[in-house]
N, C-alpha and C. Protein backbone atom coordinates (compact mmCIF):
# COMPACT_ATOMS: atom_id res chain seq x y z
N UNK A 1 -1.44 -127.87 95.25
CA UNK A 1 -2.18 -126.63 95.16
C UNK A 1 -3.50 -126.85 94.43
N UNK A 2 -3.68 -127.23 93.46
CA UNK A 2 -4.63 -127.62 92.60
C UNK A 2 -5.60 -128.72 93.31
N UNK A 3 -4.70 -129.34 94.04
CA UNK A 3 -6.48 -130.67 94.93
C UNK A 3 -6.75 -129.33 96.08
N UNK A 4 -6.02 -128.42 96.50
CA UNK A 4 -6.64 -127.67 97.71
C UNK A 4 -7.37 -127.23 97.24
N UNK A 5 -7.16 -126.12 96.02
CA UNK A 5 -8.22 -125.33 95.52
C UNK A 5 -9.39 -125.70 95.18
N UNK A 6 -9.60 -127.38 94.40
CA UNK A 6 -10.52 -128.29 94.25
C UNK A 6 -11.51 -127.96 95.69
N UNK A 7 -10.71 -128.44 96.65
CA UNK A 7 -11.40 -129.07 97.51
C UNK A 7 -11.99 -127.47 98.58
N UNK A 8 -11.56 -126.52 98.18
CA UNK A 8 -11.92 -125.63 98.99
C UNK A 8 -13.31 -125.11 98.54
N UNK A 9 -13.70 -125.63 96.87
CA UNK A 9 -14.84 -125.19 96.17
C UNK A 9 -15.87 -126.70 96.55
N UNK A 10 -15.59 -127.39 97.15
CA UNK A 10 -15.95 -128.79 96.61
C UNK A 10 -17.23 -128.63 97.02
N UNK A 11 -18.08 -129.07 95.74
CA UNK A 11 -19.68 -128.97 96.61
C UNK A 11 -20.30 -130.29 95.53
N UNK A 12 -21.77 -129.99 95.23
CA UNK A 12 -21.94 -131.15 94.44
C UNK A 12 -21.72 -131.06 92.98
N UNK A 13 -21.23 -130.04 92.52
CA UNK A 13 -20.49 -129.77 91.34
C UNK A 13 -19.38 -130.72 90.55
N UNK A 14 -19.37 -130.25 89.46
CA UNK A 14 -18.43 -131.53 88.55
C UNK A 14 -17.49 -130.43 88.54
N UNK A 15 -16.01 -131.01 88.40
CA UNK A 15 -14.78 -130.72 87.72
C UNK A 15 -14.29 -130.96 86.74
N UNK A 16 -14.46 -130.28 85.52
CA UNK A 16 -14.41 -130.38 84.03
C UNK A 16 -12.85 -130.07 83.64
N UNK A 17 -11.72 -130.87 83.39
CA UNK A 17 -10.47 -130.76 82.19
C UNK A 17 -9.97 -131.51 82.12
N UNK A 18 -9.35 -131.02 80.74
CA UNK A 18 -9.13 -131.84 79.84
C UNK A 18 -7.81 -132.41 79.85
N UNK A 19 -7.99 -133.61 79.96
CA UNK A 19 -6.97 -134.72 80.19
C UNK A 19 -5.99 -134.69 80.67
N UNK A 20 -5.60 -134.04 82.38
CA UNK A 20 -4.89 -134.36 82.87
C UNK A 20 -4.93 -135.58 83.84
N UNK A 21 -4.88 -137.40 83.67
CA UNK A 21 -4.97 -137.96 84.49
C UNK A 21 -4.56 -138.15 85.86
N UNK A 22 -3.26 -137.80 86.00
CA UNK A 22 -3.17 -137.27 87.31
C UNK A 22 -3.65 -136.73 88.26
N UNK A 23 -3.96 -135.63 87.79
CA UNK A 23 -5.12 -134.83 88.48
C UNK A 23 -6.49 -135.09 88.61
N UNK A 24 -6.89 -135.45 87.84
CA UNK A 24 -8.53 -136.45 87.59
C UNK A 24 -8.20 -137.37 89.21
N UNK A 25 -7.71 -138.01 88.36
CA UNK A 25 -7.66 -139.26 89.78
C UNK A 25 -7.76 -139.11 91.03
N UNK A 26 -6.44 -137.93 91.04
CA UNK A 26 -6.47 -137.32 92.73
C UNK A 26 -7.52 -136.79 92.89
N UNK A 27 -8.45 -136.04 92.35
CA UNK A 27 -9.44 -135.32 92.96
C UNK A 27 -10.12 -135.95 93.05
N UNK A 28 -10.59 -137.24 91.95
CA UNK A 28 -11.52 -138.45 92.06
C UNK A 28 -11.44 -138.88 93.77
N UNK A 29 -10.26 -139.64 93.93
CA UNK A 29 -10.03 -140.43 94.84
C UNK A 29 -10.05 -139.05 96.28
N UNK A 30 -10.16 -137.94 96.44
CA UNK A 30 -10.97 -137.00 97.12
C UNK A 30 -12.07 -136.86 97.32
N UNK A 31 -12.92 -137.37 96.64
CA UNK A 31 -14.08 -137.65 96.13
C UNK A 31 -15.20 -136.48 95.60
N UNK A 32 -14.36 -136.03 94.82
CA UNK A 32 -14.46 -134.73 93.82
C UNK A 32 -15.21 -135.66 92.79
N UNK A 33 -16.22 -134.65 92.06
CA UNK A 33 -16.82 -135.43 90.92
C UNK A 33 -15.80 -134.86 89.69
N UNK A 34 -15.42 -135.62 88.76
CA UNK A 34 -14.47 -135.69 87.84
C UNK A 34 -15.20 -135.62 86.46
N UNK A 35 -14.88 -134.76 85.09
CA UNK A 35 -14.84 -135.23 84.05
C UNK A 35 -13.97 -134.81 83.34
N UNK A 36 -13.55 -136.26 82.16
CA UNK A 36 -12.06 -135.89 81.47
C UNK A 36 -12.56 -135.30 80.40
N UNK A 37 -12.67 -134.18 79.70
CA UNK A 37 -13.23 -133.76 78.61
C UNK A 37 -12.24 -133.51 77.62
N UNK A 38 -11.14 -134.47 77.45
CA UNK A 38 -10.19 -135.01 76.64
C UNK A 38 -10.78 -136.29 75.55
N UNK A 39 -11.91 -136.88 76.30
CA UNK A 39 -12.25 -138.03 76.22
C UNK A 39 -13.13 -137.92 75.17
């Protein structure tokens, strides 16, 4: 649910939270722009 919703907004925008790697990754590897703001 969470990579659809990603991907239904996906534009050239960043995706900002905080430290879920899981989710980072997948949307990364979607090729969603990612930041872990855990970090």
């Amino acid at each position: 649910v969470h990579c659809a919703a990603a991907l239904s907004v996906c534009e050239d925008d960043s995706v900002a939270v905080p430290g879920d790697r899981a989710l980072l990754t997948a949307w990364h590897d979607l090729g969603l722009n990612t930041v872990d703001t855990a970090l």
